[in-house]
C-alpha atoms as a PDB file:
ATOM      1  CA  UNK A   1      14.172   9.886 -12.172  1.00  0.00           C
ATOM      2  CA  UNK A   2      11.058   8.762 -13.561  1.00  0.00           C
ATOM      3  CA  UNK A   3       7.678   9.661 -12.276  1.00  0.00           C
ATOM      4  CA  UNK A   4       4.694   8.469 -12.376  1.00  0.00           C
ATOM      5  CA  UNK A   5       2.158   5.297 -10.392  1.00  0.00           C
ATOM      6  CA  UNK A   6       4.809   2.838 -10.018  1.00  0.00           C
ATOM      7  CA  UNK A   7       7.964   4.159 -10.771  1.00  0.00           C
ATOM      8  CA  UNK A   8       9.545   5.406  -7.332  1.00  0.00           C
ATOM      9  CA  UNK A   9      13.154   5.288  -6.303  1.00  0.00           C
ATOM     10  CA  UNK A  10      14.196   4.997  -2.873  1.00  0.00           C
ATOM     11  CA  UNK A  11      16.944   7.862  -1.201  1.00  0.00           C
ATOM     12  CA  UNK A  12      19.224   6.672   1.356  1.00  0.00           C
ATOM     13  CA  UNK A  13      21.172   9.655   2.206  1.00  0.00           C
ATOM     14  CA  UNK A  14      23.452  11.449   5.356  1.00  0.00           C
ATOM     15  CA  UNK A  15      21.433  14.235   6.309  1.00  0.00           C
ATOM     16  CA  UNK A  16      24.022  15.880   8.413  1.00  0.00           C
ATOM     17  CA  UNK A  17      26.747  15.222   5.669  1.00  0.00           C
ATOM     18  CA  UNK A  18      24.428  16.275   3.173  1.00  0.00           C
ATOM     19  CA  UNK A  19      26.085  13.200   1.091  1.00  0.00           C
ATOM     20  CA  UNK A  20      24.106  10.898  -1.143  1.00  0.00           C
ATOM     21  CA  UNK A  21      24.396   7.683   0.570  1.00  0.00           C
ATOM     22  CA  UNK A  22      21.982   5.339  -2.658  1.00  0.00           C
ATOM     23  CA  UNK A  23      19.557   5.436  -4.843  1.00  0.00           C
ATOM     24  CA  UNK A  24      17.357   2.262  -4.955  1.00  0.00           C
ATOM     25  CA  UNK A  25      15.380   2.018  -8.043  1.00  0.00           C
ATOM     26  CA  UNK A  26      12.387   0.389  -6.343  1.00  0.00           C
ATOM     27  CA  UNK A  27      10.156   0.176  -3.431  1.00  0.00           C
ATOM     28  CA  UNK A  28      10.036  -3.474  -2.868  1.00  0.00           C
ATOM     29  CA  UNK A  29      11.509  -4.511   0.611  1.00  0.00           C
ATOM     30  CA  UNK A  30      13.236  -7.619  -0.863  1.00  0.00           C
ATOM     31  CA  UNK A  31      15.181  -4.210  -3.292  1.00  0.00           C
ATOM     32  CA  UNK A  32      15.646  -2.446  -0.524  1.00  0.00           C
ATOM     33  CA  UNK A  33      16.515  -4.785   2.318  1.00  0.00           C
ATOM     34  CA  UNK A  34      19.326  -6.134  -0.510  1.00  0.00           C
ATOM     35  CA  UNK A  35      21.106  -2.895  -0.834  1.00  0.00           C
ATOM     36  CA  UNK A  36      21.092  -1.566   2.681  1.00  0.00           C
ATOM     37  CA  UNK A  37      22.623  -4.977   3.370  1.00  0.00           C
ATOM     38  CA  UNK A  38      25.596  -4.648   1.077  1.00  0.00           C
ATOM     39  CA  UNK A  39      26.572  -1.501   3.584  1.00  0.00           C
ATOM     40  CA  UNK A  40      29.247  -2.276   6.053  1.00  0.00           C
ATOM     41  CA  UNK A  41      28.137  -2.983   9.395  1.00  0.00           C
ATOM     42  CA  UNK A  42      29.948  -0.152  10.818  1.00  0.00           C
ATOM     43  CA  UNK A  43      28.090   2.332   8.598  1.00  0.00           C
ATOM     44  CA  UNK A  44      24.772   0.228   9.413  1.00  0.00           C
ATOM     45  CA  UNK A  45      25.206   0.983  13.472  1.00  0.00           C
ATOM     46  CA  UNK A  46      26.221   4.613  12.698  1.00  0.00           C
ATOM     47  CA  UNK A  47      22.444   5.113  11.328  1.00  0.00           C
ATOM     48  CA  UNK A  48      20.807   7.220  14.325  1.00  0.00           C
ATOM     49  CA  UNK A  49      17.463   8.589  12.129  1.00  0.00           C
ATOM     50  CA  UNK A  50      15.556   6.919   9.462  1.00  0.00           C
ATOM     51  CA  UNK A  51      13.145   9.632   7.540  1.00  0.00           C
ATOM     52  CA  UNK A  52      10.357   7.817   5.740  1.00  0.00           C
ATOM     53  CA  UNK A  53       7.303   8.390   3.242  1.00  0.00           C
ATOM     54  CA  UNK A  54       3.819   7.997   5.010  1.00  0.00           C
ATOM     55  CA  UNK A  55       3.611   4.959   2.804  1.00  0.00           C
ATOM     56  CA  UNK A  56       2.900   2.354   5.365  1.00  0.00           C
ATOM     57  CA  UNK A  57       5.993  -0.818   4.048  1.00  0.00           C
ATOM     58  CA  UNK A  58       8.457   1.790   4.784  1.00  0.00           C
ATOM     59  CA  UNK A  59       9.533   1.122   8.901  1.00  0.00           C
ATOM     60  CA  UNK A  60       9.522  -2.595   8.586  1.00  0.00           C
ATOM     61  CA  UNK A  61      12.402  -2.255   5.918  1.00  0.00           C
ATOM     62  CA  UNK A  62      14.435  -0.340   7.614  1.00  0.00           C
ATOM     63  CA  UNK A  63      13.724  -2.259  10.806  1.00  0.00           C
ATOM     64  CA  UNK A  64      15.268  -5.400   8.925  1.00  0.00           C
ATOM     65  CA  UNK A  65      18.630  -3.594   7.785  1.00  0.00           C
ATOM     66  CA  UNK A  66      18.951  -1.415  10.721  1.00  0.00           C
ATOM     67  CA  UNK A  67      17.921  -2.624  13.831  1.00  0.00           C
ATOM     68  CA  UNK A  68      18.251   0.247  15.949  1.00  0.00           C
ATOM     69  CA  UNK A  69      15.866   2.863  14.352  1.00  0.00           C
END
């Protein structure tokens, strides 16, 4: 990882499972909304908790990919 003003990479894991889910090298929605699209539906509606940064783009993203968080 790579740190630093504008280099951020996004985390998309299973708490519970303690399993690394993705890493999405960006913070742009468009990035994001991409990748949490390519999971399977099934593992979409399984999603019960989303965990976000304070930064203020982040619930609208996850609100695209998976509708009920």
């Amino acid at each position: 990882m790579r740190q630093g003003k504008g280099s951020f990479v996004t985390v998309v894991s299973d708490i519970e499972g303690s399993k690394l889910i993705e890493m999405i090298y960006s913070h742009r929605q468009q990035d994001i909304v991409e990748v949490l699209m390519r999971q399977p539906l099934k593992v979409r509606e399984q999603v019960e908790e989303v965990s976000v940064d304070m930064w203020g783009g982040f619930p609208s993203r996850y609100r695209t990919s998976i509708s009920q968080c």
